[in-house]
C-alpha atoms as a PDB file:
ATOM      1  CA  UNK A   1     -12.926   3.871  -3.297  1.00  0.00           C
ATOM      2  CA  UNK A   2     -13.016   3.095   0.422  1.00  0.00           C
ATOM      3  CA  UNK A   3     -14.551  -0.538  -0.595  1.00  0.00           C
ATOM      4  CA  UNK A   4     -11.886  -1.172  -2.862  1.00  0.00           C
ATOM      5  CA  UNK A   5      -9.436   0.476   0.386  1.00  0.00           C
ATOM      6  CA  UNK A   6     -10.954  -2.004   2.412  1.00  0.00           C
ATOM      7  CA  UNK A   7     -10.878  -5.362  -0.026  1.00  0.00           C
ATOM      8  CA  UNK A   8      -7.484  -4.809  -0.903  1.00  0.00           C
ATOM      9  CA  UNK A   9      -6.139  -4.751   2.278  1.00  0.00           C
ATOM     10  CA  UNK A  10      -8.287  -7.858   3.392  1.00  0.00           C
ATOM     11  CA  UNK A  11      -7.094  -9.651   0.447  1.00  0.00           C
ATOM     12  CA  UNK A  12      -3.440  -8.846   1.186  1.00  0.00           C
ATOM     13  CA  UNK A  13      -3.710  -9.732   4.578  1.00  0.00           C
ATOM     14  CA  UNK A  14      -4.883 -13.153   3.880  1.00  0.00           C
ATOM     15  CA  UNK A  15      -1.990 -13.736   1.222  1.00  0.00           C
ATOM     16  CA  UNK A  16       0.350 -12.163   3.712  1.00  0.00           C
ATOM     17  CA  UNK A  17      -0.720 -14.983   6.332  1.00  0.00           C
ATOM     18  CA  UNK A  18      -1.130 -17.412   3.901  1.00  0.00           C
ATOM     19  CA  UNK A  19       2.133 -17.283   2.710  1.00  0.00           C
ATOM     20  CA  UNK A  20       3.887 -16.919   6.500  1.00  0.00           C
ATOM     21  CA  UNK A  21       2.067 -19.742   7.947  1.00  0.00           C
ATOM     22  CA  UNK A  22       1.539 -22.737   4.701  1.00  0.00           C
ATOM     23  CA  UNK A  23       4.796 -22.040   3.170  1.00  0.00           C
ATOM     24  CA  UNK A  24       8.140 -23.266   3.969  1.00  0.00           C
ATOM     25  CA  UNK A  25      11.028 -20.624   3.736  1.00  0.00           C
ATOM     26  CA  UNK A  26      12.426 -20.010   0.356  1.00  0.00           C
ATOM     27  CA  UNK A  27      13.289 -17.381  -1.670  1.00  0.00           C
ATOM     28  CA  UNK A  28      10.002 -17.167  -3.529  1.00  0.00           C
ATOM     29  CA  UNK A  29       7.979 -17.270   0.171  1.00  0.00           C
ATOM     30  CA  UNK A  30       9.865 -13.847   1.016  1.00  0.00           C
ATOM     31  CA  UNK A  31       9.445 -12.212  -2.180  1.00  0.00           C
ATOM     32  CA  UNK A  32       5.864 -12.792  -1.894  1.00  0.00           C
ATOM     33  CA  UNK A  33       5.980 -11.833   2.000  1.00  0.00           C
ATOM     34  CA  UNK A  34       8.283  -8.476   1.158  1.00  0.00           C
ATOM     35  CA  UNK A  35       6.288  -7.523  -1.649  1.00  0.00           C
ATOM     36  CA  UNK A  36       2.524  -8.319   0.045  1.00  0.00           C
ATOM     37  CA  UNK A  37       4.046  -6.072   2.901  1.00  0.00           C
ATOM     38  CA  UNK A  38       4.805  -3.164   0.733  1.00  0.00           C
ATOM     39  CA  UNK A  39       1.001  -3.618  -1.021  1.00  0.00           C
ATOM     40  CA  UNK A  40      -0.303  -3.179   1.848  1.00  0.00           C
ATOM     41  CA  UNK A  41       1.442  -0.107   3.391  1.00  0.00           C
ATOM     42  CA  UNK A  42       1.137   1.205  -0.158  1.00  0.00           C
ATOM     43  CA  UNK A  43      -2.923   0.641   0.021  1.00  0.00           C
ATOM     44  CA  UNK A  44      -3.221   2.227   3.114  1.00  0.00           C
ATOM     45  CA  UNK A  45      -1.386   5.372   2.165  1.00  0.00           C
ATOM     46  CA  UNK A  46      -2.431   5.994  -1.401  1.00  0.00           C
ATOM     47  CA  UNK A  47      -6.036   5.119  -0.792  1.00  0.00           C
ATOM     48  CA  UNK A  48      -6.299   7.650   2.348  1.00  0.00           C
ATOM     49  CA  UNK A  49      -4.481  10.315   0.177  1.00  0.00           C
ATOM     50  CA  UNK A  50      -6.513   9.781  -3.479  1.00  0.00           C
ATOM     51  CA  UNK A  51      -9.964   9.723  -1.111  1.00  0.00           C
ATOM     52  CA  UNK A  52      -8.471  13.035   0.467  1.00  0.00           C
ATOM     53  CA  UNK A  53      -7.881  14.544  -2.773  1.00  0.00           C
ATOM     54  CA  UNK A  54     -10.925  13.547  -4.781  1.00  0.00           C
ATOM     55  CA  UNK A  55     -12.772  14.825  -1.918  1.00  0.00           C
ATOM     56  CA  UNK A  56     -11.340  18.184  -1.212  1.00  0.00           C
ATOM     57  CA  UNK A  57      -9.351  18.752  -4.964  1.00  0.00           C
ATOM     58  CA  UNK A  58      -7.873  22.129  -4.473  1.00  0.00           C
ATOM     59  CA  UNK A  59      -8.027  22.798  -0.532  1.00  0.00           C
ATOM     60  CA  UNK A  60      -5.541  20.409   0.989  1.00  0.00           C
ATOM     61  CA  UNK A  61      -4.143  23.293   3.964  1.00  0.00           C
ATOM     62  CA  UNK A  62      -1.713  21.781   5.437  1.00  0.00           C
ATOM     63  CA  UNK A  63       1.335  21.879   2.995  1.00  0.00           C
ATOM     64  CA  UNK A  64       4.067  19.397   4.638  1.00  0.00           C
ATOM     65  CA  UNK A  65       1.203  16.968   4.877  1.00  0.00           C
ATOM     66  CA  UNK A  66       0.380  16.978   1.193  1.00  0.00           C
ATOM     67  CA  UNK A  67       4.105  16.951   0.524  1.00  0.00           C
ATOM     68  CA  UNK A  68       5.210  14.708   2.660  1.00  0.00           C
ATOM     69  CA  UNK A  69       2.366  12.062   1.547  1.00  0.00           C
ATOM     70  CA  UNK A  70       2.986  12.655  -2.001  1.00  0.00           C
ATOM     71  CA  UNK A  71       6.513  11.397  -1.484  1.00  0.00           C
ATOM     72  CA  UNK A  72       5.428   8.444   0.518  1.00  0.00           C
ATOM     73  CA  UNK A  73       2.839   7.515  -2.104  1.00  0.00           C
ATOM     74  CA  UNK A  74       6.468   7.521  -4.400  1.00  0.00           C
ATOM     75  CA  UNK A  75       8.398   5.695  -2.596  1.00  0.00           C
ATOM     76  CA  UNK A  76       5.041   3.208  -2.273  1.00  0.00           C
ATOM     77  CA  UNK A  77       4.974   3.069  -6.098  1.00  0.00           C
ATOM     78  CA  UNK A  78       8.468   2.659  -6.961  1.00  0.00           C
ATOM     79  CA  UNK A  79       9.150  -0.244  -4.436  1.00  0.00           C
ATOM     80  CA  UNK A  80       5.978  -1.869  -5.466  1.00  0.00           C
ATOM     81  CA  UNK A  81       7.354  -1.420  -9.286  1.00  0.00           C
ATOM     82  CA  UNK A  82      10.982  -2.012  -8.451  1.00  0.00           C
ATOM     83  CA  UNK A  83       9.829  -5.061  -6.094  1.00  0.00           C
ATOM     84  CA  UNK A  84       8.731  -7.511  -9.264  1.00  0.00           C
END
């Protein structure tokens, strides 16, 4: 899981920098740029949280962490599905 963590966010990064630095502006360049962006906070935040929880299944302590990353991995999913 953490090689997939790590791939991802390589490969993101390079379309994310691809697309700043080749392409000229237009409203297909920042669709691309917004939603490569959102990827790639979403892969760093789901892929921490689904490592934490295969790891430990049952015994995540602390609470408002578990809560509050839940809802971030949420909001991460529904931008990323709202976003095409």
């Amino acid at each position: 899981m953490a090689i997939l963590m790590v791939a991802g966010g390589f490969g993101i990064i390079i379309i994310v920098c691809v697309y700043t630095f080749k392409y000229s502006p237009s409203t297909y360049r920042s669709f691309i740029l917004r939603l490569g962006w959102i990827d790639l906070k979403a892969c760093n935040v789901r892929k921490h949280l689904l490592i934490v929880c295969l790891m430990y299944p049952f015994v995540f302590h602390p609470e408002a962490a578990c809560k509050s990353l839940r809802i971030l991995h949420v909001f991460f999913v529904f931008a990323t599905m709202y976003g095409n």
